[in-house]
Structures are given as C-alpha cells and as structure tokens.
C-alpha atoms as a PDB file:
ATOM      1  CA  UNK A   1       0.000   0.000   0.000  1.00  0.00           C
ATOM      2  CA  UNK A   2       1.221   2.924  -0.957  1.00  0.00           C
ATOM      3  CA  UNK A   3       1.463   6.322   1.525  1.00  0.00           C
ATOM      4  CA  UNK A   4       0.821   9.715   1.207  1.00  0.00           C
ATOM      5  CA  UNK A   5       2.145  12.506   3.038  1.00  0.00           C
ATOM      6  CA  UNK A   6       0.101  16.247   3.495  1.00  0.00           C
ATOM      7  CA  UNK A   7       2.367  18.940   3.633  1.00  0.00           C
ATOM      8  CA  UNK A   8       2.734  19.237   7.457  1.00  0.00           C
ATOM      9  CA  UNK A   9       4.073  15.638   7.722  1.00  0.00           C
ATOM     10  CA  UNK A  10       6.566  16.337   4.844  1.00  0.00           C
ATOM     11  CA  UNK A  11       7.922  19.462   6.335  1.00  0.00           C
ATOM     12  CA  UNK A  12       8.231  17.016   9.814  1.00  0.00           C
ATOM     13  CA  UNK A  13      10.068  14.416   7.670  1.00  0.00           C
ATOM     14  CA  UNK A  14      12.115  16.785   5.297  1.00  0.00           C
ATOM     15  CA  UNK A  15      13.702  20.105   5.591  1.00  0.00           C
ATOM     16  CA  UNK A  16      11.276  21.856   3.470  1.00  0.00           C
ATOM     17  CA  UNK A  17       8.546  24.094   4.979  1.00  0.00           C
ATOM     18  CA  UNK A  18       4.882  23.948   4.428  1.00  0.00           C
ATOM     19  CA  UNK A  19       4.702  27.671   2.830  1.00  0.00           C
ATOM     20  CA  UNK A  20       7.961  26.377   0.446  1.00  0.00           C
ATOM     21  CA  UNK A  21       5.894  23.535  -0.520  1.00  0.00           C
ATOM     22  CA  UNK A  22       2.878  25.283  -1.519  1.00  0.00           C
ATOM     23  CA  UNK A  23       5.304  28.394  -3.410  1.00  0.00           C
ATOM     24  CA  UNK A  24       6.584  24.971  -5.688  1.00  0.00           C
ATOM     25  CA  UNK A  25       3.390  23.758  -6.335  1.00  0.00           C
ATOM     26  CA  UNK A  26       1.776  27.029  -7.479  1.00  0.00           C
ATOM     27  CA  UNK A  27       5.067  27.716  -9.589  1.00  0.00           C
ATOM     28  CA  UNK A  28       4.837  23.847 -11.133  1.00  0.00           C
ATOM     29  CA  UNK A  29       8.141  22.933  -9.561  1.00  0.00           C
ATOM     30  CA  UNK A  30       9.157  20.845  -6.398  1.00  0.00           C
ATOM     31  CA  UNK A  31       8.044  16.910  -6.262  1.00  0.00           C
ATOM     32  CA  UNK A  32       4.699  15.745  -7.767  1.00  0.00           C
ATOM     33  CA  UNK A  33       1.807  15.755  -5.860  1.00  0.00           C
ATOM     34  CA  UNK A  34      -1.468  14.670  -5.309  1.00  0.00           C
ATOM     35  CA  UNK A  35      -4.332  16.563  -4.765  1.00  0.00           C
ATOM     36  CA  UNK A  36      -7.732  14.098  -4.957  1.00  0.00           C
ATOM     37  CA  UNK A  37      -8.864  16.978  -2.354  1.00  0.00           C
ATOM     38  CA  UNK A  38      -8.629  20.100  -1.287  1.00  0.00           C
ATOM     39  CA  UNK A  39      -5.148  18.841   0.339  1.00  0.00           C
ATOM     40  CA  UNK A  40      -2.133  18.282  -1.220  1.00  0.00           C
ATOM     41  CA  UNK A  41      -0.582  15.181  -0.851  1.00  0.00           C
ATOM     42  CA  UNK A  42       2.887  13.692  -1.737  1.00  0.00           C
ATOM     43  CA  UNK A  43       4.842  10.377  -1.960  1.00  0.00           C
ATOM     44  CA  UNK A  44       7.539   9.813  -0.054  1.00  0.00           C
ATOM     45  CA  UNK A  45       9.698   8.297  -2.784  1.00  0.00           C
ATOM     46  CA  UNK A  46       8.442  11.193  -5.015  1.00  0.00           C
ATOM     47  CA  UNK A  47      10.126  13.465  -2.470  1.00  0.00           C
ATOM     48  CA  UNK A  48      13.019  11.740  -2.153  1.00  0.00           C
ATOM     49  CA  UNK A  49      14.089  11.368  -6.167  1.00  0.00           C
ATOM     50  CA  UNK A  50      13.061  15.139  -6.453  1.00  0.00           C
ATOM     51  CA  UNK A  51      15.565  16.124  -3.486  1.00  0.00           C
ATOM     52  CA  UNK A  52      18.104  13.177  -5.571  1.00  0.00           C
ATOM     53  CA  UNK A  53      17.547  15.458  -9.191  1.00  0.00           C
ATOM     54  CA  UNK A  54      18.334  18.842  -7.523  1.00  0.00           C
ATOM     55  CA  UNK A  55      21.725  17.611  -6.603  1.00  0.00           C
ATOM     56  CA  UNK A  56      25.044  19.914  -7.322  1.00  0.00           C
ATOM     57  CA  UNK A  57      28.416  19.301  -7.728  1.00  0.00           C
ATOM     58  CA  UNK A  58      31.534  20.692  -6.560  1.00  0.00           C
ATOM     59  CA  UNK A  59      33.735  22.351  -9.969  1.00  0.00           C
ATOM     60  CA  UNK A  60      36.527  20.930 -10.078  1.00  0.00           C
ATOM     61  CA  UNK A  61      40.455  22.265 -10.228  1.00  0.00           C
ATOM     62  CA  UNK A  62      42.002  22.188 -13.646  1.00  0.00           C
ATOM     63  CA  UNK A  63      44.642  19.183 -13.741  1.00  0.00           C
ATOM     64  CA  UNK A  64      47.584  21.307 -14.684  1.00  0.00           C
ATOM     65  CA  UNK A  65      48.893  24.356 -12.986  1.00  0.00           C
ATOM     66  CA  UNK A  66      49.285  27.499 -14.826  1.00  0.00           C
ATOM     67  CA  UNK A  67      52.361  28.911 -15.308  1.00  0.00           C
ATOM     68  CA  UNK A  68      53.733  32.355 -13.505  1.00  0.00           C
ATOM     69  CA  UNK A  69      53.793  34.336 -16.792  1.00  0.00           C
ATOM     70  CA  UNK A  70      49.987  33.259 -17.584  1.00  0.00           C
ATOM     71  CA  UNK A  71      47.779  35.884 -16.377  1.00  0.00           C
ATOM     72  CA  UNK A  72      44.210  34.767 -15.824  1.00  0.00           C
ATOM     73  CA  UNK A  73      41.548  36.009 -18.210  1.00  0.00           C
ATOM     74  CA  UNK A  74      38.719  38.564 -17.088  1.00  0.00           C
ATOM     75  CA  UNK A  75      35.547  37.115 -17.999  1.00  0.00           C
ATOM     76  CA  UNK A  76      32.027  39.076 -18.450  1.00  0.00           C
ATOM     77  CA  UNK A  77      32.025  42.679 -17.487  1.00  0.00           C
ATOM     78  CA  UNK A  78      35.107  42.308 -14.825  1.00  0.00           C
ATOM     79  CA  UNK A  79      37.841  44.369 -14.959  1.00  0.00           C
ATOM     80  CA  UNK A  80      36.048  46.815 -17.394  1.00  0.00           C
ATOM     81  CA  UNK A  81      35.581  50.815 -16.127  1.00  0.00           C
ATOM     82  CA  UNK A  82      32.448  52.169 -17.491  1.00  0.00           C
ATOM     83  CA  UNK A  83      32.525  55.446 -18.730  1.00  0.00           C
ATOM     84  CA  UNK A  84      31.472  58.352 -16.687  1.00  0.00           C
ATOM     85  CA  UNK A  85      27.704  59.529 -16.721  1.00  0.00           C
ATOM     86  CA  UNK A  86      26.843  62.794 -17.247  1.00  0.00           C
ATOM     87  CA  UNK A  87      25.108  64.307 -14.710  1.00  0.00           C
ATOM     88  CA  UNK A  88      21.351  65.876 -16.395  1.00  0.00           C
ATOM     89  CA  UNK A  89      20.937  69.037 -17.880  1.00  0.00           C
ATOM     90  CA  UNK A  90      19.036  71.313 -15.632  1.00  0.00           C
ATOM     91  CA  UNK A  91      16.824  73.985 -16.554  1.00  0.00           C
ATOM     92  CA  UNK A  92      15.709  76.626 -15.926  1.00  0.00           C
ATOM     93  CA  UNK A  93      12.104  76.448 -16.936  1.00  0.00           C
ATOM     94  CA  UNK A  94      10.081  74.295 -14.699  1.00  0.00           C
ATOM     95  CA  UNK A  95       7.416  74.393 -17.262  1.00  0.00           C
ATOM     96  CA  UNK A  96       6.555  75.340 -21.129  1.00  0.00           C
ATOM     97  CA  UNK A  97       5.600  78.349 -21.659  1.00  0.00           C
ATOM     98  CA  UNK A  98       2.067  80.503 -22.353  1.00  0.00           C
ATOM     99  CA  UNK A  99       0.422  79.919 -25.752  1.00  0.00           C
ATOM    100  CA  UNK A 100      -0.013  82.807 -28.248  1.00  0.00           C
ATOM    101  CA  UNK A 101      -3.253  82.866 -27.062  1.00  0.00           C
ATOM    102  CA  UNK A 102      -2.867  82.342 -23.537  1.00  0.00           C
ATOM    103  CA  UNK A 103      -4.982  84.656 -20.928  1.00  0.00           C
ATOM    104  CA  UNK A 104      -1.353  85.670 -19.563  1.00  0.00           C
ATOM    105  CA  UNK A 105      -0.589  87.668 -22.206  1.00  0.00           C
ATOM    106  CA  UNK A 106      -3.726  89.473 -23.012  1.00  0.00           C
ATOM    107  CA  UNK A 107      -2.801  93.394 -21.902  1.00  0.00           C
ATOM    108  CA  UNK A 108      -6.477  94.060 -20.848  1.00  0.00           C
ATOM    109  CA  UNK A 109      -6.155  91.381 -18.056  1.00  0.00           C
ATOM    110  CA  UNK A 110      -6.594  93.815 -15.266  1.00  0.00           C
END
C-alpha cells in the first residue's frame, strides 16, 4: 500500500517548509503531488528522487597548474571601467511656456 504525506508531515520528515511547498506547487516545480482533495498530498519516494535530481556538484580544479607568466583572463564585465555619466541638464524652466493665445498675455487682463 502505498502512503501519502500532506504537507505538514513532509515538512516534519524533510527540511522543506509547508509555505515552500505550496510556493513549488503554485510555480509547477518541487516533487509531484497529489491533490484528490482540497489537500495536497505527496509520496515519499516522489520526495526523495526530487531532493536526488536537484543535486550539485563541486567544480573541479584544472589538472595542470598554470604557469607564472599566464595571467588569468577577465571574464564578463570584470575588470572593465564604465565610462562616466553625465550628470542631467538642468533647466531653468520648470514648465513650457504661455500659448499665443494664452490669458497671460492678453494686456487688458486687469
């Protein structure tokens, strides 16, 4: 017979938390699940070969030692300066100004 586990017992078995658990499920990642109900429910062994998958190895050392006079490589963006931004123009004018026919520069205003 096969078991099932609800989220609270896998967090109790497994180092994953309930709210983890539901993030993965609503994303469509983490281990399959069940969910006949209203409740999610998982497999142990389902658990355990989705922990197995997510594994990551160490990188390894290259074999042969570089020599003094090789200088390593910058890779990406390292070791680059980026050029100096300009700071932005300022003006004076904090808005446009009056239209032609504007009520600001009609000389029987007053």
């Amino acid at each position: 017979m096969t078991t099932y586990l609800t989220r609270a017992q896998v967090a109790e078995r497994y180092p994953i938390s309930i709210h983890t658990l539901a993030k993965l499920a609503s994303d469509g990642k983490g281990p399959r699940l069940y969910k006949p109900t209203d409740k999610c429910l998982y497999r142990p062994e389902d658990i355990e070969a989705w922990i197995e998958a997510s594994v990551v190895l160490p990188k390894t050392e290259p074999a042969v030692a570089a020599s003094a006079g090789d200088k390593p490589r910058p890779s990406g963006n390292r070791g680059k300066t980026r050029p100096p931004v300009a700071p932005p123009v300022r003006r004076g004018l904090k808005s446009l100004p009056p239209s032609p026919n504007s009520w600001l520069l009609r000389k029987d205003r007053d």
